[in-house]
Protein backbone atom coordinates (compact mmCIF):
# COMPACT_ATOMS: atom_id res chain seq x y z
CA UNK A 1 0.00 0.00 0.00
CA UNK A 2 0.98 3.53 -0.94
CA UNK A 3 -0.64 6.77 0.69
CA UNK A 4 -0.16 10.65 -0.93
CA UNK A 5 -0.97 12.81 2.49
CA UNK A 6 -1.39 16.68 1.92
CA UNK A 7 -2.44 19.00 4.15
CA UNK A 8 -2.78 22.71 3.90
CA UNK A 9 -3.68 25.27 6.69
CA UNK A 10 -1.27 27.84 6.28
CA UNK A 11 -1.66 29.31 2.27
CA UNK A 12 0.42 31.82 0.97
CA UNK A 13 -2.58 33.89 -0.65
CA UNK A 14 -5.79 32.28 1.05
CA UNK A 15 -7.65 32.38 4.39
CA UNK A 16 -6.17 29.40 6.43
CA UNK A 17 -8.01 26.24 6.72
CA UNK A 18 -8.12 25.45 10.12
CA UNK A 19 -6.55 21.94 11.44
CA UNK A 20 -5.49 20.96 7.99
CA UNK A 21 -2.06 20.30 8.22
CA UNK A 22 -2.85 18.31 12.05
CA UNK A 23 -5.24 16.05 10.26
CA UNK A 24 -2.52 15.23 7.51
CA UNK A 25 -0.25 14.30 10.33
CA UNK A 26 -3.04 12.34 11.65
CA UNK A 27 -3.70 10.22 9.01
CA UNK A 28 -0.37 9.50 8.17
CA UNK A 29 0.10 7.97 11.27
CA UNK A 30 -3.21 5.99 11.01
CA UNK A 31 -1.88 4.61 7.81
CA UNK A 32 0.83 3.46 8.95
CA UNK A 33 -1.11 1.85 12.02
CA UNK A 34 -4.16 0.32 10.68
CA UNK A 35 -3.44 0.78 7.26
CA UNK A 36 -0.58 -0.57 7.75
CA UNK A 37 1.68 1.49 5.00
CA UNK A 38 5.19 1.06 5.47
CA UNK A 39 6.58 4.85 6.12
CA UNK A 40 8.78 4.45 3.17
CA UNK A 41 5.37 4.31 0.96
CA UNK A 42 4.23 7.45 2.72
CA UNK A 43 4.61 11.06 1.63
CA UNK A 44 3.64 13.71 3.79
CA UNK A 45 3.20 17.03 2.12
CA UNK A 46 2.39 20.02 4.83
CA UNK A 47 1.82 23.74 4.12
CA UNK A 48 4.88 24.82 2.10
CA UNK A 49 5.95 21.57 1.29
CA UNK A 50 2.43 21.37 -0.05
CA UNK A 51 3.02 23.41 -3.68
CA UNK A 52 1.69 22.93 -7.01
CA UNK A 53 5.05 21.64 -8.10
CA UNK A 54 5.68 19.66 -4.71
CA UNK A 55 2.24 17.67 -5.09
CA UNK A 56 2.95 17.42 -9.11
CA UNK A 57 5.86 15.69 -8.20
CA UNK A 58 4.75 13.43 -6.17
CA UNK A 59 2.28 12.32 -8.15
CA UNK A 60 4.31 12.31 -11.22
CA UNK A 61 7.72 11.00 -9.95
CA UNK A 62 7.45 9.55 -6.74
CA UNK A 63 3.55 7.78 -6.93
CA UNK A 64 5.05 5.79 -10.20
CA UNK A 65 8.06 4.40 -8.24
CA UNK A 66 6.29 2.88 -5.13
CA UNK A 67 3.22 1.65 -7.33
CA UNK A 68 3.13 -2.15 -8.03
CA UNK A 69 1.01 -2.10 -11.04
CA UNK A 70 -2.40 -4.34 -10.14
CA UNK A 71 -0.94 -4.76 -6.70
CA UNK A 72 -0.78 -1.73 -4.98
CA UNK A 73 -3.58 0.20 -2.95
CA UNK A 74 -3.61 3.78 -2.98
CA UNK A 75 -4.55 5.84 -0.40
CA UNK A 76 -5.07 9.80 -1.39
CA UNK A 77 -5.72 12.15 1.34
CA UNK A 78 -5.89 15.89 0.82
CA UNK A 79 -7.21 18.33 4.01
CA UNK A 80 -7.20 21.88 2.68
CA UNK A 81 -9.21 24.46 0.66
CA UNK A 82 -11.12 23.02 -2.16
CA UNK A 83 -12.91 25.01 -5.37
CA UNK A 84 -15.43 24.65 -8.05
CA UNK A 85 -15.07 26.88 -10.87
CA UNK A 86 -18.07 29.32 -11.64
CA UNK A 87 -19.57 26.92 -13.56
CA UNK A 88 -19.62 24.02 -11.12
CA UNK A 89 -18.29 21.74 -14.04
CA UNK A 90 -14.95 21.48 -12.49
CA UNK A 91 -13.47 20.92 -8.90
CA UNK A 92 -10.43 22.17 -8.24
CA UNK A 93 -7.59 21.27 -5.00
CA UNK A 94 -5.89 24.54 -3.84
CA UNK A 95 -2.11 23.89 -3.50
CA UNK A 96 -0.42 26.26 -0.72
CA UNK A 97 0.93 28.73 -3.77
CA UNK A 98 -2.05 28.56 -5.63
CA UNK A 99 -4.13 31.56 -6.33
CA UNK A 100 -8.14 32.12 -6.20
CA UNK A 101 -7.94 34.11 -8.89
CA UNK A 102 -5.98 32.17 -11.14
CA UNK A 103 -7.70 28.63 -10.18
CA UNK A 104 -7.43 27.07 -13.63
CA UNK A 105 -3.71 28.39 -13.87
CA UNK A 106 -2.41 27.50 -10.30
CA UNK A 107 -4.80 25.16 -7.93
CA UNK A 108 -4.91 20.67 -8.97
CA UNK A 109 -8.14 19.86 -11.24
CA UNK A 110 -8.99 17.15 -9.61
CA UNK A 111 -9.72 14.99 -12.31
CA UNK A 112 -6.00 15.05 -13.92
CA UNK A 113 -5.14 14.06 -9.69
CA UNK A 114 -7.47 10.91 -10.49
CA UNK A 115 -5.63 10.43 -14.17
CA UNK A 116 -2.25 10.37 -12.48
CA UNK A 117 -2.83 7.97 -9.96
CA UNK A 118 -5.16 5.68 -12.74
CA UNK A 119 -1.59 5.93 -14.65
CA UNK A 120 0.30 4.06 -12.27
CA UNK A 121 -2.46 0.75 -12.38
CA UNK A 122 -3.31 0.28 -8.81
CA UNK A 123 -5.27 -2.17 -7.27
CA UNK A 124 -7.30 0.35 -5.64
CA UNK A 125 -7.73 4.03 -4.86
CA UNK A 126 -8.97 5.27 -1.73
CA UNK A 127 -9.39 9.06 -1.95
CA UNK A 128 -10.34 11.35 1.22
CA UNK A 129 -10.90 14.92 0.59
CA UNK A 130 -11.45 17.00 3.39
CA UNK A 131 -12.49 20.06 1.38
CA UNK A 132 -16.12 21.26 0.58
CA UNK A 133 -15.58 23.37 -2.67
CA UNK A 134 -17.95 25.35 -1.60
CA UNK A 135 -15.46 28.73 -1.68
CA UNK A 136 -16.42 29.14 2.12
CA UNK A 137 -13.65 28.64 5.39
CA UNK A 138 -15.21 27.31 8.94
CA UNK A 139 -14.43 30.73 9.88
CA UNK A 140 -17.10 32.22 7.77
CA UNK A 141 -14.30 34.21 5.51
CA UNK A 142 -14.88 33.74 1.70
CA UNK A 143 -12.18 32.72 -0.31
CA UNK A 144 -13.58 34.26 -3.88
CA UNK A 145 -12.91 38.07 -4.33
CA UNK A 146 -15.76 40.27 -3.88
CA UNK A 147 -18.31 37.09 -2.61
CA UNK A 148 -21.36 37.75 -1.94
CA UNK A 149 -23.10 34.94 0.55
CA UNK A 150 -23.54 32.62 -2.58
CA UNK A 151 -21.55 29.58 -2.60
CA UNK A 152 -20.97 27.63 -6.14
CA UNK A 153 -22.36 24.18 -5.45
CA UNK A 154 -19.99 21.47 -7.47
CA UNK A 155 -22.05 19.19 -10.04
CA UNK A 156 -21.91 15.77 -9.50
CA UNK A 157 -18.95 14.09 -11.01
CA UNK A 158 -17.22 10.70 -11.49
CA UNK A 159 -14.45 8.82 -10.17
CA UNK A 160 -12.79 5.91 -11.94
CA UNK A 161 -14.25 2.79 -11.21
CA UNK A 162 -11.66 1.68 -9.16
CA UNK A 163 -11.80 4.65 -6.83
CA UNK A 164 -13.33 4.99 -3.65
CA UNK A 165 -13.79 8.28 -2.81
CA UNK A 166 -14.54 9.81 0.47
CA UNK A 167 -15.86 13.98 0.85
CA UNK A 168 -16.11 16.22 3.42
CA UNK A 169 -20.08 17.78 2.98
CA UNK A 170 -22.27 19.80 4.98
């Protein structure tokens, strides 16, 4: 078993997002005790070790080299702030240099996440997102410019079929 752990709570342009990197550290160490992931299969990535490039890279680079192909289970886990664009369409991952503004330039489409991790041929993919794309923070602060009390609700969309995936929701 493999497990990608990123957690964000400190961003360098966005509100924080409260307990995220804590609950990172948190399930790393329940993956490695009832998952039981060895902790050379784990990578950690916390608040500015949590960048577009950093989680790119571990998805392209690292993911690939602890993968058995068929064999492996994946276990994705990603606490931080979450977007939908203004259509709803798409659902997007906020790295900790990503930008609000600039969400299809700088923040993780979640569905080329999923095609990365389909790439390497797991077994299985358990995914928990702790992240509501709603553009709100538990602290009531908006993280879209010039909000005004209406949240973009995500459409519906699909996960491979060999992904489990779990989301944080009202």
């Amino acid at each position: 078993s493999v497990a990608l752990i990123i957690g964000i709570e400190a961003y360098r342009r966005a509100p924080i997002a409260t307990f995220a990197s804590r609950d990172a550290e948190y399930f790393a160490d329940f993956s490695r005790r009832s998952l039981g992931v060895q902790s050379d299969n784990i990578k950690l990535l916390v608040n500015d070790n949590a960048t577009r490039a950093d989680i790119l890279r571990a998805l392209k680079r690292w993911l690939p080299s602890v993968v058995t192909p068929r064999k492996s289970n994946v276990y994705l886990f990603f606490a931080g702030h979450g977007l939908a664009s203004a259509s709803g369409k798409h659902l997007y991952l906020l790295p900790h240099d990503g930008e609000v503004g600039l969400l299809k330039e700088t923040a993780m489409l979640r569905e080329n996440l999923f095609a990365a991790i389909t790439n390497t041929n797991p077994l299985s993919v358990t995914v928990f997102l702790d992240t509501c794309y709603s553009g709100g923070t538990r602290t009531k602060e908006t993280l879209v410019a010039g909000g005004r009390g209406i949240l973009v609700v995500p459409k519906s969309t699909e996960a491979p079929h060999t992904f489990s995936v779990f989301s944080a929701a009202a």
